[in-house]
Every structure is written in structure tokens, then in C-alpha cells.
N, C-alpha and C. Protein backbone atom coordinates (compact mmCIF):
# COMPACT_ATOMS: atom_id res chain seq x y z
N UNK A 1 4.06 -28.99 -21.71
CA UNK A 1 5.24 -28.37 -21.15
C UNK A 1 5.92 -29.38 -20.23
N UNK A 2 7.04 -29.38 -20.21
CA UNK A 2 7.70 -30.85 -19.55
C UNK A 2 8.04 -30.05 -18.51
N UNK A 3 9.04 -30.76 -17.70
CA UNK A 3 9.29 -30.53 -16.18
C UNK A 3 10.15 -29.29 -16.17
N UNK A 4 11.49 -29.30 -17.23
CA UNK A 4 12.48 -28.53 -17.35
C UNK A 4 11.91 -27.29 -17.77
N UNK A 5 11.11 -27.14 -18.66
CA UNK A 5 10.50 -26.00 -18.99
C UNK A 5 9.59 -25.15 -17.96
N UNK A 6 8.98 -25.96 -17.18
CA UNK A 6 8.28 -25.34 -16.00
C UNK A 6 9.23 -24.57 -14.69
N UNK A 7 10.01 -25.22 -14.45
CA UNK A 7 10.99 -24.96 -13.67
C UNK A 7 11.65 -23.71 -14.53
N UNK A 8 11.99 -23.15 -15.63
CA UNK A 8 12.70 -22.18 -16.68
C UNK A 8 11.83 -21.14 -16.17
N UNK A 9 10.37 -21.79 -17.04
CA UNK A 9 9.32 -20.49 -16.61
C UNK A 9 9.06 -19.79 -14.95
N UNK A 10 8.93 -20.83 -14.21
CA UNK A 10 9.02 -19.99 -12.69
C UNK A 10 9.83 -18.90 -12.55
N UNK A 11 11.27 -19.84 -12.89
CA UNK A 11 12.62 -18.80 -12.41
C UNK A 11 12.51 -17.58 -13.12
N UNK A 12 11.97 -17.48 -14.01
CA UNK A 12 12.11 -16.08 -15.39
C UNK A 12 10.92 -15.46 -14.61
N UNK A 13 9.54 -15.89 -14.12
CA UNK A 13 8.60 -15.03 -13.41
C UNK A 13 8.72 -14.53 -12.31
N UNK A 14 9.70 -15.13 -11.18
CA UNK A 14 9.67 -14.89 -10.14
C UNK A 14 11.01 -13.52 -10.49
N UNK A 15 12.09 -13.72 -11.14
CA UNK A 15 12.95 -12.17 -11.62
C UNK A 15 12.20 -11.63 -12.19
N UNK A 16 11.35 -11.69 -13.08
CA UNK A 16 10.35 -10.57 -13.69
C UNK A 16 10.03 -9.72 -12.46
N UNK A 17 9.02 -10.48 -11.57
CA UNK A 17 8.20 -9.74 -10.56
C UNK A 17 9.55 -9.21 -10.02
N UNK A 18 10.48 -9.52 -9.23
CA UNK A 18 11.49 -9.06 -7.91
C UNK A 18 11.46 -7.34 -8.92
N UNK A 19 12.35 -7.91 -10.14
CA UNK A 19 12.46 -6.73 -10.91
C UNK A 19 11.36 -5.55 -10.81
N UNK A 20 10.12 -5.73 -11.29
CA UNK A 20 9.11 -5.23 -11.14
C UNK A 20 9.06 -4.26 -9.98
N UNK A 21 8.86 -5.16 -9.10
CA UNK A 21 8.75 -4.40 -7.90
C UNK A 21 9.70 -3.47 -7.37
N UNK A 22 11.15 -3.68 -7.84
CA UNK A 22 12.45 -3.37 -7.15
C UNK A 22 12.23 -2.07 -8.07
N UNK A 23 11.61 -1.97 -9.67
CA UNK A 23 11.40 -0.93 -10.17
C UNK A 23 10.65 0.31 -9.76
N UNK A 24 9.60 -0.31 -9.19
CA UNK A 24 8.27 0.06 -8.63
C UNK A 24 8.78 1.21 -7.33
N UNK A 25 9.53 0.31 -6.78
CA UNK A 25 10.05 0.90 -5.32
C UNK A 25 10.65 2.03 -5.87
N UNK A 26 11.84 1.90 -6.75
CA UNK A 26 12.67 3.10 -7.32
C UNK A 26 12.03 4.20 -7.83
N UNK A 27 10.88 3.99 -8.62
CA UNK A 27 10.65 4.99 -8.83
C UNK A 27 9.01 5.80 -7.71
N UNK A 28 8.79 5.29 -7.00
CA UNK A 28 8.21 5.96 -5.45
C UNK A 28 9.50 6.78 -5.09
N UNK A 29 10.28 5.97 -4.49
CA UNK A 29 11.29 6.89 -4.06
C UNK A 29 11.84 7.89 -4.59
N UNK A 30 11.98 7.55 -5.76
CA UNK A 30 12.39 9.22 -6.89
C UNK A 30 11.47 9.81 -6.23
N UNK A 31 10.25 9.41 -6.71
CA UNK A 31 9.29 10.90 -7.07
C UNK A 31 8.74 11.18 -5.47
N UNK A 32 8.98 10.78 -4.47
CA UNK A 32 8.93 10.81 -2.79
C UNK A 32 9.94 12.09 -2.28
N UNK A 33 11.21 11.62 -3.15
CA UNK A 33 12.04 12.67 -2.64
C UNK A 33 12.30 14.09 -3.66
N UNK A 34 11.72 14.18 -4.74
CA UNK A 34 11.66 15.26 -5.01
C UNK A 34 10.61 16.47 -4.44
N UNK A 35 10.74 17.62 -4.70
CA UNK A 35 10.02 18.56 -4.43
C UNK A 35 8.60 18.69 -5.09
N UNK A 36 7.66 18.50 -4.58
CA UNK A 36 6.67 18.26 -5.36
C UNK A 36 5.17 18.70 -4.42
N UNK A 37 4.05 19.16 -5.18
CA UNK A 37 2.95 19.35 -4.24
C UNK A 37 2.60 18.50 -4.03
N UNK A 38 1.18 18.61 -3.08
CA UNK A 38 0.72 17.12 -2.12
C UNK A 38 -0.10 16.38 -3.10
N UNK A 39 -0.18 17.10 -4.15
CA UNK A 39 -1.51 16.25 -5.20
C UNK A 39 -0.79 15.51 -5.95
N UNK A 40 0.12 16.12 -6.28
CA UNK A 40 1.62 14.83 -6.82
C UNK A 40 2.04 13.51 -6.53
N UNK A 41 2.44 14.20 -5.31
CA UNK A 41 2.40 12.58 -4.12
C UNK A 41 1.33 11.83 -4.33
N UNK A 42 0.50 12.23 -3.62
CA UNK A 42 -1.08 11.54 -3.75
C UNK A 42 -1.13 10.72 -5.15
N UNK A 43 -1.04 11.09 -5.91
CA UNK A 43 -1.20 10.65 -7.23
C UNK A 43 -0.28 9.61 -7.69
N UNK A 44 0.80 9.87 -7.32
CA UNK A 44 1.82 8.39 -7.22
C UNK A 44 1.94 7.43 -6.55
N UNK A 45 1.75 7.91 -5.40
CA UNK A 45 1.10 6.93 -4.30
C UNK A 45 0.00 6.06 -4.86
N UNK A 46 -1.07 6.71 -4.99
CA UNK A 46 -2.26 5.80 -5.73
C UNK A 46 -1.61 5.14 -6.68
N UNK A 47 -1.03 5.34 -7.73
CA UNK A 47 -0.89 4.80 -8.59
C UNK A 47 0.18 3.44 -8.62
N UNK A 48 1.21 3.52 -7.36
CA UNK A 48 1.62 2.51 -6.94
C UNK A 48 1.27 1.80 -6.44
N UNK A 49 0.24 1.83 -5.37
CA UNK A 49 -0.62 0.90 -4.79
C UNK A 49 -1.97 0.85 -4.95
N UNK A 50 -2.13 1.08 -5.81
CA UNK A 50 -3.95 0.83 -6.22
C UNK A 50 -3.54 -0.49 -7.39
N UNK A 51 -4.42 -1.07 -6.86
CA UNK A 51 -4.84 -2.16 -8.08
C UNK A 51 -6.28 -1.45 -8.51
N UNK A 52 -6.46 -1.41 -9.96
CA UNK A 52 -7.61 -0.59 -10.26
C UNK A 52 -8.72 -2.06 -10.01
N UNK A 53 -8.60 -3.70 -10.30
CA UNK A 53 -9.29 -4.10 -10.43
C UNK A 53 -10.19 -4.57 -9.10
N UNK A 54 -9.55 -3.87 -8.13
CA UNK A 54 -9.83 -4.18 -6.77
C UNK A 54 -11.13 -3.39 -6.27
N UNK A 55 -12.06 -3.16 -5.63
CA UNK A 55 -12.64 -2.07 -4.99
C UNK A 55 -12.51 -2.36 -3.48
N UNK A 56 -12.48 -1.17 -2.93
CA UNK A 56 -12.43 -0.96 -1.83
C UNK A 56 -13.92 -1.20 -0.94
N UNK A 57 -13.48 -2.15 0.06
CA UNK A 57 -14.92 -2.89 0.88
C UNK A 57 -14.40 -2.08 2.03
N UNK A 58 -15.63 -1.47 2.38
CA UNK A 58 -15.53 -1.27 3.66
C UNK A 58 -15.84 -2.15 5.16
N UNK A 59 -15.37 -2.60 6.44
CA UNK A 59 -15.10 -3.54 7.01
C UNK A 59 -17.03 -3.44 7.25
N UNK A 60 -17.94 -4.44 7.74
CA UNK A 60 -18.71 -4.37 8.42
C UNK A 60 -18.75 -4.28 9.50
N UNK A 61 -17.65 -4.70 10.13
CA UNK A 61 -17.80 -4.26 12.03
C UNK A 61 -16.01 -4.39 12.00
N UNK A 62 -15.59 -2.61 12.78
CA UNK A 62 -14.67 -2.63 13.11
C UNK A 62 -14.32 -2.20 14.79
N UNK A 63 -13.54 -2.85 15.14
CA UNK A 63 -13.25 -3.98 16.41
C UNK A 63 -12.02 -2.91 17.12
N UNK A 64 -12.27 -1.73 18.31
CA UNK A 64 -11.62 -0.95 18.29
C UNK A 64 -11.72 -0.39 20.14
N UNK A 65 -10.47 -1.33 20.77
CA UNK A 65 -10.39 -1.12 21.95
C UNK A 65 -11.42 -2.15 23.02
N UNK A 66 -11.88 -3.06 22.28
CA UNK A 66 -12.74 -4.09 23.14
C UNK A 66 -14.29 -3.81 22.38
N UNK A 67 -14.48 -2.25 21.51
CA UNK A 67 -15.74 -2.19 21.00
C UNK A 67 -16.04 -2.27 20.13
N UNK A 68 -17.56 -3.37 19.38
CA UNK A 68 -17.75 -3.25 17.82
C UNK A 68 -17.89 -1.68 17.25
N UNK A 69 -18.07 -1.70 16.24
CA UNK A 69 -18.60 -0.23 15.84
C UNK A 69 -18.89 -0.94 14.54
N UNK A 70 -20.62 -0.41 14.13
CA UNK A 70 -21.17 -1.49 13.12
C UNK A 70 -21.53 -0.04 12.32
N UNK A 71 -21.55 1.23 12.83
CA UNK A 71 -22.12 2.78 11.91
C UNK A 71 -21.00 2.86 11.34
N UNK A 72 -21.58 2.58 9.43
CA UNK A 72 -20.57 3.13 8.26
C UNK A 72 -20.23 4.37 8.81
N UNK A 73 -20.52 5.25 9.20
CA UNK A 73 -20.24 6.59 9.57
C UNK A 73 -18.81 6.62 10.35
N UNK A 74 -19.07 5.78 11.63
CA UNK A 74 -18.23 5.68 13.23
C UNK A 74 -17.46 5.12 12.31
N UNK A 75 -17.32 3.96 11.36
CA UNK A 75 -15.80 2.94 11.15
C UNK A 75 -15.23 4.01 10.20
N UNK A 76 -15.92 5.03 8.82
CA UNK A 76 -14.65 5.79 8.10
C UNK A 76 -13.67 6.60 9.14
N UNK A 77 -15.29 7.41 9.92
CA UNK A 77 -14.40 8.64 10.83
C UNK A 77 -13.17 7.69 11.68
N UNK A 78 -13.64 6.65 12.59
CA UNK A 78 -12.17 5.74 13.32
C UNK A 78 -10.70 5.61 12.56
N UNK A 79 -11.53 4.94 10.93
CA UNK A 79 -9.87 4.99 10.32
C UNK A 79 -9.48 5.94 9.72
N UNK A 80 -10.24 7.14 9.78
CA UNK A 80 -9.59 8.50 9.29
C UNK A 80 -8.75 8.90 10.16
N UNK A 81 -9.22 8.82 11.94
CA UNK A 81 -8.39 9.29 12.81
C UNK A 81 -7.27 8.25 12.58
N UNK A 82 -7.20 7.16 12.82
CA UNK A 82 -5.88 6.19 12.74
C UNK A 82 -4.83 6.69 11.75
N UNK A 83 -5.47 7.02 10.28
CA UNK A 83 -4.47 7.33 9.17
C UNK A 83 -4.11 8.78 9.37
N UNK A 84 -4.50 9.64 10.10
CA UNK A 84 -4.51 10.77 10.20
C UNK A 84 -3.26 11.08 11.05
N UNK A 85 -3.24 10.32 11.87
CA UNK A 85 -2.10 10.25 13.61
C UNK A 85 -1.42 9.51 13.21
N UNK A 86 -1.15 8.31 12.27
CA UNK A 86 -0.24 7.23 12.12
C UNK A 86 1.27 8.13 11.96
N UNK A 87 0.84 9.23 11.55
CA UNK A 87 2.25 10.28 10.91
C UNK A 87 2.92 10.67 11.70
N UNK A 88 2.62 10.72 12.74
CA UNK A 88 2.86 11.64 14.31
C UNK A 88 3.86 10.39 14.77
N UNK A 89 3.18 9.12 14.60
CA UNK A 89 3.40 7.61 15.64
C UNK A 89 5.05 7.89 14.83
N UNK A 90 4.74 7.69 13.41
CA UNK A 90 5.92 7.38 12.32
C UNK A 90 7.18 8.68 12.76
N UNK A 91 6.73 9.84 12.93
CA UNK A 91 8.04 10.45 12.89
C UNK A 91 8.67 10.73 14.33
N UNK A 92 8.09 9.55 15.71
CA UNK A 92 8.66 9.14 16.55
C UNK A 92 9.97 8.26 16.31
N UNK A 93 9.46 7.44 15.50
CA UNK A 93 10.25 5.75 15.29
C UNK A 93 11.83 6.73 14.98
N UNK A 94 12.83 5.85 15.27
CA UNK A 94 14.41 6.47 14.49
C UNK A 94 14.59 5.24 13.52
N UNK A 95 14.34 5.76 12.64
CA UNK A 95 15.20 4.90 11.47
C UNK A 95 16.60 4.12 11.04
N UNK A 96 16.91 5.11 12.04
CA UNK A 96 18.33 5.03 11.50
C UNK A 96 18.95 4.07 12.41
């Protein structure tokens, strides 16, 4: 593959992805703003941001106010509370 051709191929991958994603976004937002139950959401949600080939690691020591916390137990329950309240933090912010 010569120089000119490499440079072709980038530019065509890097609009693929923008596209991709710009798709990706559009259709979250459709299905965000329609009327829909919570298992719906949930389910699109995942499906937009899950990479299936990924698994989920849980941290070995999470670092929370000056303290380790090394109990699998203490780190889900911590970031359950975090993801739990983040909603509260969020519908402070003004968007607009």
C-alpha cells in the first residue's frame, strides 16, 4: 500500500467512525426521548455502551475520601451509592 493510499484509507475510517458514532448518538436520543418503560431504556443503554468483548473488572482497592476499601462487598455497595445519587447531582446542573 503506498503513501497515497494510506492517507485515502485513514480519511474514509476516521468518517466511517465520526458517522458511526454521530449515528449511535441519534439513535440513544430517539429512543431516550420517547415514552418508554425503564427496562427499555436499560436495554438501549446497554446496548450502546457495552462492548460485549469487554468484561467488567471490578477495582481491587477503591480509594474513597482518604480511605482504601479492599471488601468486594464495601467497593459494589460505594459505587452503587455514587450511581444511585449521581441523578440527584445531574438534575442540579442547568443545561441550558
Amino acid at each position: 500500500m503506498n503513501k497515497k493510499d494510506w492517507i485515502n484509507y485513514k480519511l474514509t475510517r476516521n468518517e466511517v467512525n465520526k458517522l458511526m458514532k454521530r449515528s449511535k448518538s441519534n439513535f440513544f436520543n430517539k429512543s431516550v426521548s420517547k415514552k418508554q418503560n425503564i427496562n427499555e431504556f436499560w436495554k438501549h443503554l446497554k446496548h450502546v455502551t457495552c462492548d460485549n468483548k469487554s468484561k467488567s473488572v471490578l477495582p481491587k482497592v477503591l480509594t474513597l475520601n482518604g480511605e482504601n476499601i479492599t471488601d468486594k462487598i464495601c467497593i459494589v455497595n460505594k459505587l452503587n451509592d455514587y450511581f444511585v445519587n449521581i441523578a440527584g447531582f445531574i438534575n442540579k446542573i442547568n443545561f441550558n
